[in-house]
PDB file of N, CA and C in Angstrom:
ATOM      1  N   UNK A   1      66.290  78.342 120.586  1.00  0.00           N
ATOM      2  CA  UNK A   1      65.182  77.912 121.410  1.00  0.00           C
ATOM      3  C   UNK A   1      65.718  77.599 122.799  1.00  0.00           C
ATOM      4  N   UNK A   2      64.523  78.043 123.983  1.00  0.00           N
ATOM      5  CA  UNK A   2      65.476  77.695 125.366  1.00  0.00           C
ATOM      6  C   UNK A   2      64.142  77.472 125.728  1.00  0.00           C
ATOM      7  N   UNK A   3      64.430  76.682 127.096  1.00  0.00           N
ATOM      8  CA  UNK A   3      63.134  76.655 127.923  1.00  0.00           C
ATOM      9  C   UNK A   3      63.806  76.957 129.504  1.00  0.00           C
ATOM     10  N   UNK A   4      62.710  77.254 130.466  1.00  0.00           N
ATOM     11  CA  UNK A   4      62.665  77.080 131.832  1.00  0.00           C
ATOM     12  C   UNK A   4      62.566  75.865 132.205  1.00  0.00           C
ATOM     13  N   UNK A   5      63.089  75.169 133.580  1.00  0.00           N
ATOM     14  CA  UNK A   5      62.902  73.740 133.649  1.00  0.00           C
ATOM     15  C   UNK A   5      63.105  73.663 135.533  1.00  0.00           C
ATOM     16  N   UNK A   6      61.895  72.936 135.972  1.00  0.00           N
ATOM     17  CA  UNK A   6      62.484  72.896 137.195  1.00  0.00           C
ATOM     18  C   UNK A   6      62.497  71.607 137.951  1.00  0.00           C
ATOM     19  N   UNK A   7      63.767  71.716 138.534  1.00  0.00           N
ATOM     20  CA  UNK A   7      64.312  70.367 139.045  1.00  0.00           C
ATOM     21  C   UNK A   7      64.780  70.632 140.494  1.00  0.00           C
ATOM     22  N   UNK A   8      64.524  69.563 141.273  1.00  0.00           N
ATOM     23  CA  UNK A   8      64.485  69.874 142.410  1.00  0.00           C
ATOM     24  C   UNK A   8      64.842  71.076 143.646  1.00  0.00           C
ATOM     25  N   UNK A   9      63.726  71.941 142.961  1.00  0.00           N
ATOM     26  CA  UNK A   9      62.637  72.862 143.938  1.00  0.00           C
ATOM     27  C   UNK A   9      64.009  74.277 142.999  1.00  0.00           C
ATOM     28  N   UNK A  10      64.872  73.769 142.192  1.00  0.00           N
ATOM     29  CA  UNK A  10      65.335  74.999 141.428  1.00  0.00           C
ATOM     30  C   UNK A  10      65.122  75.123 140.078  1.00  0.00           C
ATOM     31  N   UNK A  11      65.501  76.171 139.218  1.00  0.00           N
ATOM     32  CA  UNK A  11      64.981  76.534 138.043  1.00  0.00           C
ATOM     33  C   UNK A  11      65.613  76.743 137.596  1.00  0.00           C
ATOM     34  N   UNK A  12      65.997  76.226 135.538  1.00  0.00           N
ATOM     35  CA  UNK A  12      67.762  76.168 134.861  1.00  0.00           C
ATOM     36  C   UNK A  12      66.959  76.408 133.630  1.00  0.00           C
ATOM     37  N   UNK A  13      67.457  77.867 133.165  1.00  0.00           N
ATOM     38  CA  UNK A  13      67.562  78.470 131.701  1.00  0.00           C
ATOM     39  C   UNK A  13      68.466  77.199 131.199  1.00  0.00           C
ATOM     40  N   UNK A  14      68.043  76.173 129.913  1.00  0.00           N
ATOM     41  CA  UNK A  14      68.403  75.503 129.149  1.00  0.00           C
ATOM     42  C   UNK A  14      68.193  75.547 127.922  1.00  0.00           C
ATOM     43  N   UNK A  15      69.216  75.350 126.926  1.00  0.00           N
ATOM     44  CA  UNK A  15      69.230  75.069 125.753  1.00  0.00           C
ATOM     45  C   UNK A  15      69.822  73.659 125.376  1.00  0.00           C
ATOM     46  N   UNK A  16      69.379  73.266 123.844  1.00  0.00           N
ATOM     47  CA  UNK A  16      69.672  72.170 123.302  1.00  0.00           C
ATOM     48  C   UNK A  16      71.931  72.223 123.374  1.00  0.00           C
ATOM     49  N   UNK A  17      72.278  70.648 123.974  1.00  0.00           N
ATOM     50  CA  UNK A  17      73.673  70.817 124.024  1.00  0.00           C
ATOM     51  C   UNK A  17      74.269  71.214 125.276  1.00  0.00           C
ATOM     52  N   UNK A  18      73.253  72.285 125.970  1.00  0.00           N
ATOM     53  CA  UNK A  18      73.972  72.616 127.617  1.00  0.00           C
ATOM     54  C   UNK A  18      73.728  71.682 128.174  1.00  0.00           C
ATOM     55  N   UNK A  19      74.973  71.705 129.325  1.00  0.00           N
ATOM     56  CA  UNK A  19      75.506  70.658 130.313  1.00  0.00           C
ATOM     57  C   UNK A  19      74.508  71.447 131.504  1.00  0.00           C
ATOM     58  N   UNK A  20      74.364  70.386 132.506  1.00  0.00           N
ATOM     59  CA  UNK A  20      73.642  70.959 133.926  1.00  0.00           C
ATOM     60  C   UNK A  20      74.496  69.920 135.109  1.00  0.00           C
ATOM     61  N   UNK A  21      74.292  70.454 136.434  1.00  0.00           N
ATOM     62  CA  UNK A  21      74.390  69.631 137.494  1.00  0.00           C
ATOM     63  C   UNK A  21      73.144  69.907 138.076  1.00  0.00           C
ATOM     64  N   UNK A  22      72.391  68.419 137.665  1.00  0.00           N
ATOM     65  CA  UNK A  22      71.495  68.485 138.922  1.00  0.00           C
ATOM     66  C   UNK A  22      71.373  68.083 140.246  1.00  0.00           C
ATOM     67  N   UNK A  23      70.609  68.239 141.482  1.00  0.00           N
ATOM     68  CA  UNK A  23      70.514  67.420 142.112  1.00  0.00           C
ATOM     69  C   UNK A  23      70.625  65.865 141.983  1.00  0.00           C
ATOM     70  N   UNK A  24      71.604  65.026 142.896  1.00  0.00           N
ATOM     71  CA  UNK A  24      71.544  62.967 142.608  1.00  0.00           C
ATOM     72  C   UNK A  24      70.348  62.746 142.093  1.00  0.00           C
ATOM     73  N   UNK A  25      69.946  62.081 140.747  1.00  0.00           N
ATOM     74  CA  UNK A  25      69.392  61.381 140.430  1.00  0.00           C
ATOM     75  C   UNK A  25      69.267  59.782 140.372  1.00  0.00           C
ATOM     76  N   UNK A  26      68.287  58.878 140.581  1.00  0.00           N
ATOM     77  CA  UNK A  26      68.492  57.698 140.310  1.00  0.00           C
ATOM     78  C   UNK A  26      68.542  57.301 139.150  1.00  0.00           C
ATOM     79  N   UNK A  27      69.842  57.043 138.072  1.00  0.00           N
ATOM     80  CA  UNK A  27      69.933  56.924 137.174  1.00  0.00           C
ATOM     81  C   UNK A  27      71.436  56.340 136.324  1.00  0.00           C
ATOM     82  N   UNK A  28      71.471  55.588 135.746  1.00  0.00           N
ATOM     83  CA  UNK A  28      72.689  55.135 135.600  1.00  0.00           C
ATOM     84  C   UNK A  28      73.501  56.426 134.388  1.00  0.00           C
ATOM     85  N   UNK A  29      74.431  56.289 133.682  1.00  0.00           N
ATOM     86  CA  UNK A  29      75.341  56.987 132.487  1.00  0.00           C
ATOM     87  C   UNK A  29      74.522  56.281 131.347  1.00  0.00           C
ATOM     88  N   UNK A  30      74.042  57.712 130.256  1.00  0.00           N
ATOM     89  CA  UNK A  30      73.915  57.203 129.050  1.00  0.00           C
ATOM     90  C   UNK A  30      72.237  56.785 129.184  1.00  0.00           C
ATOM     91  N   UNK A  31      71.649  56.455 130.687  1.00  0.00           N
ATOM     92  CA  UNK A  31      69.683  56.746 130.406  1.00  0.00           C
ATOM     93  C   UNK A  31      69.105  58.561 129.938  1.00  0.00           C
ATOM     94  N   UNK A  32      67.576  57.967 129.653  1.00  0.00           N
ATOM     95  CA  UNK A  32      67.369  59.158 128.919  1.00  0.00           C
ATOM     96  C   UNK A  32      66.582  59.482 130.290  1.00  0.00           C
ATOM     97  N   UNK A  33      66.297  60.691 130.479  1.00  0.00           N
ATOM     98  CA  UNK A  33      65.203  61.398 131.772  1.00  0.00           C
ATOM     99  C   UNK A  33      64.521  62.559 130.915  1.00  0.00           C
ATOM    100  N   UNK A  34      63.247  62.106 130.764  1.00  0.00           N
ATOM    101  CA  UNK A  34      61.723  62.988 130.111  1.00  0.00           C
ATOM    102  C   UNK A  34      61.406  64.236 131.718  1.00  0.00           C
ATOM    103  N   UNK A  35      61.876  65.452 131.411  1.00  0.00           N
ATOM    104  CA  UNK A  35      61.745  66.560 132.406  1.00  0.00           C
ATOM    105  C   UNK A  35      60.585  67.203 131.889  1.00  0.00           C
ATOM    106  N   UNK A  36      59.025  67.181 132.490  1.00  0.00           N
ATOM    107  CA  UNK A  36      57.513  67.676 132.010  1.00  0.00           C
ATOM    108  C   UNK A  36      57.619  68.862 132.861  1.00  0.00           C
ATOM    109  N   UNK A  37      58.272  69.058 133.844  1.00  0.00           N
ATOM    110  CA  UNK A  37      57.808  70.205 134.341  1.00  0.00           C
ATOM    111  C   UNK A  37      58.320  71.544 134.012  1.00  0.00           C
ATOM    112  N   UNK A  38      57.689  71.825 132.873  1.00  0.00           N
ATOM    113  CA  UNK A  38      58.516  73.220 131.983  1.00  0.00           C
ATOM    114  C   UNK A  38      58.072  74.383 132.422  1.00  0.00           C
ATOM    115  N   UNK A  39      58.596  75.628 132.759  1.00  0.00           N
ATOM    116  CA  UNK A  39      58.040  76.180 132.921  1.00  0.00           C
ATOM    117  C   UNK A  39      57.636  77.052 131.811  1.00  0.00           C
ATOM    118  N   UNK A  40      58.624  77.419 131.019  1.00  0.00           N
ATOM    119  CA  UNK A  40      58.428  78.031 129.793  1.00  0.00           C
ATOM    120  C   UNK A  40      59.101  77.815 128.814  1.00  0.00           C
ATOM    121  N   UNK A  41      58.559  78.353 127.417  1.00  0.00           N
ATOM    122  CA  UNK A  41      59.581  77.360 126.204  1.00  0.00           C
ATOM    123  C   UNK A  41      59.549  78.760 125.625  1.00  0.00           C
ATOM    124  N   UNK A  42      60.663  79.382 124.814  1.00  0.00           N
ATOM    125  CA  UNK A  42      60.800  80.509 123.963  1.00  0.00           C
ATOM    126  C   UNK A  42      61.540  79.538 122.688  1.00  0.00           C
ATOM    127  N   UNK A  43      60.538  80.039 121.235  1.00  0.00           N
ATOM    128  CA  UNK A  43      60.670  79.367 120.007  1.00  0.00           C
ATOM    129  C   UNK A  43      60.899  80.284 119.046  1.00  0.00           C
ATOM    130  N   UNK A  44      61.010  81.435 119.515  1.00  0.00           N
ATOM    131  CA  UNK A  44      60.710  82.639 118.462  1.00  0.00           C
ATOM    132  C   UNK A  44      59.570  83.677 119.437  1.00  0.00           C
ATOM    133  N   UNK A  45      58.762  82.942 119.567  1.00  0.00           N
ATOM    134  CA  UNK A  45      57.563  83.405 120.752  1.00  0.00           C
ATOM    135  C   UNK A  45      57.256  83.018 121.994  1.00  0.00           C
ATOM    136  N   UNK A  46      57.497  83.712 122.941  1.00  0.00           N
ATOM    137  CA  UNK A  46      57.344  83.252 124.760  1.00  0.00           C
ATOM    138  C   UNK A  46      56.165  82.550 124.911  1.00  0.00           C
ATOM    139  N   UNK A  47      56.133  80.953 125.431  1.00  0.00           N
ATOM    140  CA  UNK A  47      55.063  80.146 125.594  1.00  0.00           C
ATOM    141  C   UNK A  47      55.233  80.269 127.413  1.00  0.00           C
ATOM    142  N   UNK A  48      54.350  80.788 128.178  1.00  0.00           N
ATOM    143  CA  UNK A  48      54.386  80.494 129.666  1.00  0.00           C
ATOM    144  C   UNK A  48      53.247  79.804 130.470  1.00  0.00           C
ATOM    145  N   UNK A  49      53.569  78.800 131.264  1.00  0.00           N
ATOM    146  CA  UNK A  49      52.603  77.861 131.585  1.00  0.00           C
ATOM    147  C   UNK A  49      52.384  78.256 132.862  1.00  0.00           C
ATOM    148  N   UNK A  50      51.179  78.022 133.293  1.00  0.00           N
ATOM    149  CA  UNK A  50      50.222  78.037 134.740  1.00  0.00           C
ATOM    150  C   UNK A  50      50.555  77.023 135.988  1.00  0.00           C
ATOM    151  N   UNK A  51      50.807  76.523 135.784  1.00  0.00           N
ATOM    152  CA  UNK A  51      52.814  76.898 136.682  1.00  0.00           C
ATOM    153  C   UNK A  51      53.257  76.306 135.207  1.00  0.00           C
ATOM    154  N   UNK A  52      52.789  75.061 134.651  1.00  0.00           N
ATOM    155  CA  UNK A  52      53.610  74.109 133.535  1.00  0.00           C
ATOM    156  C   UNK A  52      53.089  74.453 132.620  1.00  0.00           C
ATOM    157  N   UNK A  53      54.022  74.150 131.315  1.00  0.00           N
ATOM    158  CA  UNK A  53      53.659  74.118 130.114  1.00  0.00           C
ATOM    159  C   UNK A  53      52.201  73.089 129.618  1.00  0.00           C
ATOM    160  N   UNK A  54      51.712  72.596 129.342  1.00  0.00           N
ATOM    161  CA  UNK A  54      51.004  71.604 128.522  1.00  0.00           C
ATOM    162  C   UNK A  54      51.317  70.932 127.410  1.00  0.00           C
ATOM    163  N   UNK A  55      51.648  69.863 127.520  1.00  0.00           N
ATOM    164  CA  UNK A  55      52.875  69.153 126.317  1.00  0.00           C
ATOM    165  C   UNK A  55      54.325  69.285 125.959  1.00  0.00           C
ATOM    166  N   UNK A  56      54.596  70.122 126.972  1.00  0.00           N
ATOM    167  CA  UNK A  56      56.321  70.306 126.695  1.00  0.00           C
ATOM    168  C   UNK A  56      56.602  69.775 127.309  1.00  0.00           C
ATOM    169  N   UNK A  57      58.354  69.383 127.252  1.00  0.00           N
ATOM    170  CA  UNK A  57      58.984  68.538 127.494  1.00  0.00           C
ATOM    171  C   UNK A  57      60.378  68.638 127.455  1.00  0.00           C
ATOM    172  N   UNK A  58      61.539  68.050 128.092  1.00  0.00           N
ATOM    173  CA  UNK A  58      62.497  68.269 128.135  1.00  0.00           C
ATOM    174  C   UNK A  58      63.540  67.016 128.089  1.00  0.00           C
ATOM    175  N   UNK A  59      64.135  66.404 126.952  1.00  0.00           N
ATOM    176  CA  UNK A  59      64.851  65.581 127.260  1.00  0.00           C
ATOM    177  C   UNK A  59      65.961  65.802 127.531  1.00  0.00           C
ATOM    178  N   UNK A  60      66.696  64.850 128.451  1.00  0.00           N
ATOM    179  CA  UNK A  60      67.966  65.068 129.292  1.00  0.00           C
ATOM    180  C   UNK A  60      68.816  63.272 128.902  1.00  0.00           C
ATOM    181  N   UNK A  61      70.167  63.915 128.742  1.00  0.00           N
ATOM    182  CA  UNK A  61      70.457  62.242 129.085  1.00  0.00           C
ATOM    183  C   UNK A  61      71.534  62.311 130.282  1.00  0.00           C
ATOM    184  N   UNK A  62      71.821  61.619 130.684  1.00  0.00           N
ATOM    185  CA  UNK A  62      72.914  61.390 132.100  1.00  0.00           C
ATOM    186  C   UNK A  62      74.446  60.869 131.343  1.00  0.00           C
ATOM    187  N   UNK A  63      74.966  62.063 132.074  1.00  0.00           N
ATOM    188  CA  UNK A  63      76.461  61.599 131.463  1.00  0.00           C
ATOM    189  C   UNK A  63      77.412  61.176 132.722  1.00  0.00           C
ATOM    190  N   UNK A  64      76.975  61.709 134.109  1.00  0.00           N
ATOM    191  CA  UNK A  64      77.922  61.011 135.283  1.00  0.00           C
ATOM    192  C   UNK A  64      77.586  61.623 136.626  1.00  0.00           C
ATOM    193  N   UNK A  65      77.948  61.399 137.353  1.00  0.00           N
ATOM    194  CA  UNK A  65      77.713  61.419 138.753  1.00  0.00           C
ATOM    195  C   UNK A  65      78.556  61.950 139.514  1.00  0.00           C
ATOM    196  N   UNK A  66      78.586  62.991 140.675  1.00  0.00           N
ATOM    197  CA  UNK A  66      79.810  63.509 140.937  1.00  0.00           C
ATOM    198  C   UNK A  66      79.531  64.339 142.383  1.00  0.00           C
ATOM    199  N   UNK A  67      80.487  64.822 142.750  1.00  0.00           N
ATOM    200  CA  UNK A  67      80.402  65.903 143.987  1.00  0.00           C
ATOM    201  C   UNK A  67      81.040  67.088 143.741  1.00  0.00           C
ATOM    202  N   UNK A  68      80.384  68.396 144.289  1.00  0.00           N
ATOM    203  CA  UNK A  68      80.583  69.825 143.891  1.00  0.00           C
ATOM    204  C   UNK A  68      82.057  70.002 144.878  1.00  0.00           C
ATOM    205  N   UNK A  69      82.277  71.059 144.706  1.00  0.00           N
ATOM    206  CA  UNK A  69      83.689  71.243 145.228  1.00  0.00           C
ATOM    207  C   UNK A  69      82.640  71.628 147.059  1.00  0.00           C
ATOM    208  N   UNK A  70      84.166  72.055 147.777  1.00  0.00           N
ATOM    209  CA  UNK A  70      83.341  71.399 149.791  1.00  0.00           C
ATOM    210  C   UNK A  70      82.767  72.843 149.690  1.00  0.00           C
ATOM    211  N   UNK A  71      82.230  73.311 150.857  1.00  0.00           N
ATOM    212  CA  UNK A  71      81.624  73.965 151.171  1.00  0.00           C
ATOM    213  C   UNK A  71      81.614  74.470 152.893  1.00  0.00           C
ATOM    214  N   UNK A  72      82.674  75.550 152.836  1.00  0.00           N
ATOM    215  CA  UNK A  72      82.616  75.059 154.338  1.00  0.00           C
ATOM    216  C   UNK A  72      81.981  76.084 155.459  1.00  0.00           C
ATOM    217  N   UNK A  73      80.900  75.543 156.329  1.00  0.00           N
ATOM    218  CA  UNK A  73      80.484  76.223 157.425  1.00  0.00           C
ATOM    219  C   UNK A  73      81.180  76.516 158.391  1.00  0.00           C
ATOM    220  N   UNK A  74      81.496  77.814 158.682  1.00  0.00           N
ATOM    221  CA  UNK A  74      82.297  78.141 160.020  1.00  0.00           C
ATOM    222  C   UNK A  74      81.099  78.958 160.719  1.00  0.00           C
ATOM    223  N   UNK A  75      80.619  78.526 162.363  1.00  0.00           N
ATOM    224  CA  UNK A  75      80.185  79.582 163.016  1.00  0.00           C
ATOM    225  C   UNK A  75      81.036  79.327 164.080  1.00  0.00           C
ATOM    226  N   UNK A  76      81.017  81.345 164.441  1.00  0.00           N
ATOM    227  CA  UNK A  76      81.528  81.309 165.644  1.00  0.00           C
ATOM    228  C   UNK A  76      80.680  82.178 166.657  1.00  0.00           C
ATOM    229  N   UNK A  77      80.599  82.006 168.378  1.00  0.00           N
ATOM    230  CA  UNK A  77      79.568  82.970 168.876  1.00  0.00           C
ATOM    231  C   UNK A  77      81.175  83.754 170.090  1.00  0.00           C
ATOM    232  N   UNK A  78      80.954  84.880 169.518  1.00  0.00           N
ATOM    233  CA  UNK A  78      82.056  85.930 170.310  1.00  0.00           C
ATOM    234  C   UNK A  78      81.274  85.879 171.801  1.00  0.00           C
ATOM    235  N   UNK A  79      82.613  85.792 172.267  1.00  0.00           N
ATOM    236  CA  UNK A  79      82.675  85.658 173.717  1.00  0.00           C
ATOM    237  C   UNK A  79      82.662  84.705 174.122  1.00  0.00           C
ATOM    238  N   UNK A  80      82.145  83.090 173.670  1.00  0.00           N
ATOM    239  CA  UNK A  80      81.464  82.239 174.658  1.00  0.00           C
ATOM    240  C   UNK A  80      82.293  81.323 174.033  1.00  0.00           C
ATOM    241  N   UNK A  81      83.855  81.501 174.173  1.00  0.00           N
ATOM    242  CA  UNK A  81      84.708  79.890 173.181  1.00  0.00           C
ATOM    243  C   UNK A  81      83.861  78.712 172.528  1.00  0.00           C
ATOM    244  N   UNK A  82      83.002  79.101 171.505  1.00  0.00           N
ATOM    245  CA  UNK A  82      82.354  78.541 170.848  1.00  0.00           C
ATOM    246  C   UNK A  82      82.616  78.187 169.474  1.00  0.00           C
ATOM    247  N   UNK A  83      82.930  77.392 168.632  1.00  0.00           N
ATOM    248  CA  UNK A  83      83.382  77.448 167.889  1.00  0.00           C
ATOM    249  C   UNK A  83      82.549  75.678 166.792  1.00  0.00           C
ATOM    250  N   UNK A  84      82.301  76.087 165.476  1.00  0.00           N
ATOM    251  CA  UNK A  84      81.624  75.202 164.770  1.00  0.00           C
ATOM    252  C   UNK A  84      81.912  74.982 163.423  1.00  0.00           C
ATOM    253  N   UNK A  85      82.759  74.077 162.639  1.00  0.00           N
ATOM    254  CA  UNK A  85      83.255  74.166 161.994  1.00  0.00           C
ATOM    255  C   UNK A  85      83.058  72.682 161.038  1.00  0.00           C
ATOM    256  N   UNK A  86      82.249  72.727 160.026  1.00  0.00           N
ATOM    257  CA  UNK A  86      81.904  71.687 159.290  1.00  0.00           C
ATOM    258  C   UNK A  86      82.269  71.848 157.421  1.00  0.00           C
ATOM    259  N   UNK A  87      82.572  70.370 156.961  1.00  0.00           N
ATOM    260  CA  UNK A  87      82.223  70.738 155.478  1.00  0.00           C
ATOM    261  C   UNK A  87      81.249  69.883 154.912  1.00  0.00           C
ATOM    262  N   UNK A  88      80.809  70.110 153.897  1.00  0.00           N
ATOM    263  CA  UNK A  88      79.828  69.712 153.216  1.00  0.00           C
ATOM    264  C   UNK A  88      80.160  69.756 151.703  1.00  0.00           C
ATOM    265  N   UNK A  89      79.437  68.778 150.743  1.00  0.00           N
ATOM    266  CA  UNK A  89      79.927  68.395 149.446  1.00  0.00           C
ATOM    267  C   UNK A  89      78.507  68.076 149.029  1.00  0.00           C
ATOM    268  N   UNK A  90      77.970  68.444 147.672  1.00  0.00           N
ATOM    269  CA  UNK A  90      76.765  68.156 147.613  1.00  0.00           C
ATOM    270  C   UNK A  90      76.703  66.888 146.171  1.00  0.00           C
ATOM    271  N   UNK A  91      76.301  66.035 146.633  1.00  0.00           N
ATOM    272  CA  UNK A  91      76.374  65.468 145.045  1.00  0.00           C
ATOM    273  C   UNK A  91      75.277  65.589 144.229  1.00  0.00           C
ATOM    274  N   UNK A  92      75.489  65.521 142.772  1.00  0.00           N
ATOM    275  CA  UNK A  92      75.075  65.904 141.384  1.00  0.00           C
ATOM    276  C   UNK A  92      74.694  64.964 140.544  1.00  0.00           C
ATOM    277  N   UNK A  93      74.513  65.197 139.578  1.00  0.00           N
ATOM    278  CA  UNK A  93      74.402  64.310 138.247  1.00  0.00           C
ATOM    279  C   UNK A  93      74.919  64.938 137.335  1.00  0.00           C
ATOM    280  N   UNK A  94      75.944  65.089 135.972  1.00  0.00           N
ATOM    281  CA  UNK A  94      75.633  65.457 135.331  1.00  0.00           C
ATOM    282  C   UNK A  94      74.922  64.914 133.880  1.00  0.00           C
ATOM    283  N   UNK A  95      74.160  66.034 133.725  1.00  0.00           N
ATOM    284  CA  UNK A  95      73.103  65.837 132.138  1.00  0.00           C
ATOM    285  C   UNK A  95      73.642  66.998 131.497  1.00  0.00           C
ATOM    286  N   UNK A  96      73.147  66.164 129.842  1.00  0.00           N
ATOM    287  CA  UNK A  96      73.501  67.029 128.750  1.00  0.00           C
ATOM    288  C   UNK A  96      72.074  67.046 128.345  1.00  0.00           C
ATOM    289  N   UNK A  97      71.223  68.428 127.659  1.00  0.00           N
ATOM    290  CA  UNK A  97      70.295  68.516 127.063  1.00  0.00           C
ATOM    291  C   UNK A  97      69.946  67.910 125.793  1.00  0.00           C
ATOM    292  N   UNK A  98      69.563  67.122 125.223  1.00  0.00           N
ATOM    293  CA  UNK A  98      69.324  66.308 123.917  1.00  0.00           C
ATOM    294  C   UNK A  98      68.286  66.744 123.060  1.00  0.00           C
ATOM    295  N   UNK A  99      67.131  67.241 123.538  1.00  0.00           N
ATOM    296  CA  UNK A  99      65.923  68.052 122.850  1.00  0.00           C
ATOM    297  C   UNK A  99      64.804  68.831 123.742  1.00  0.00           C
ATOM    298  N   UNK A 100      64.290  69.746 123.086  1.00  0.00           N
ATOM    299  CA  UNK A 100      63.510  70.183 123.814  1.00  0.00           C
ATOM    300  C   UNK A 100      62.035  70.328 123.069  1.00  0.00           C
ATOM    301  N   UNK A 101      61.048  69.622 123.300  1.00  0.00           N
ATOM    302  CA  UNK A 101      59.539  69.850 122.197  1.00  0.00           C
ATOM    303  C   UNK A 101      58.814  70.378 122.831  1.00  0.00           C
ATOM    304  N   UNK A 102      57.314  71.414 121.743  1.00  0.00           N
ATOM    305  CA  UNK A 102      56.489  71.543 122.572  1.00  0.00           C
ATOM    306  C   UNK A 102      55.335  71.264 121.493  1.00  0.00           C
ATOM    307  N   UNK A 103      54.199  70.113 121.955  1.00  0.00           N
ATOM    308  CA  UNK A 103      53.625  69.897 121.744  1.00  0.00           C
ATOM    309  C   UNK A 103      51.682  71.047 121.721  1.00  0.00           C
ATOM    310  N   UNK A 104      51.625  71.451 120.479  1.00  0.00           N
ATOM    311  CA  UNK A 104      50.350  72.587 120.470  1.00  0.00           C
ATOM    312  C   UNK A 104      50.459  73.654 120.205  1.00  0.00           C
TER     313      UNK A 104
END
């Protein structure tokens, strides 16, 4: 069984047991987070919702908090000794999937 699931403004093929990084959540290690906005649940048979499911659901629990490896922006504009050079680190959460229901 897997579902569609979307979490901030992206979308994660999940199954029961997979790990995710989501976007920072407010949430400590070890709370549970109820994810309603499903997009689809496959049980044997493709359930697809109008954007959401109706009664599905996604539980998640929080296992830690973290930052992705850097990320680094280089622009340069030829000719004009211009030069722009930044990094960036995005932080995460990670969750483990705990269940997935669909209610109907």
């Amino acid at each position: 069984m897997y579902a569609i699931i979307k979490n901030g403004g992206k979308q994660y093929k999940v199954q029961e047991g997979d790990y995710l990084n989501l976007d920072l959540l407010d949430a400590e290690p070890s709370d549970e987070i109820v994810v309603s906005e499903v997009l689809a649940v496959n049980d044997g048979n493709l359930k697809i919702g109008t954007p959401f499911l109706e009664g599905a659901k996604v539980i998640l629990e929080v296992k830690s908090h973290g930052k992705d490896k850097k990320v680094i922006i280089y622009k340069k504009r030829r000719r004009k000794d211009s030069k722009l050079k930044k990094g960036f680190r995005r932080q995460h959460t990670r969750v483990v999937v705990k269940s997935i229901t669909v209610e109907g």
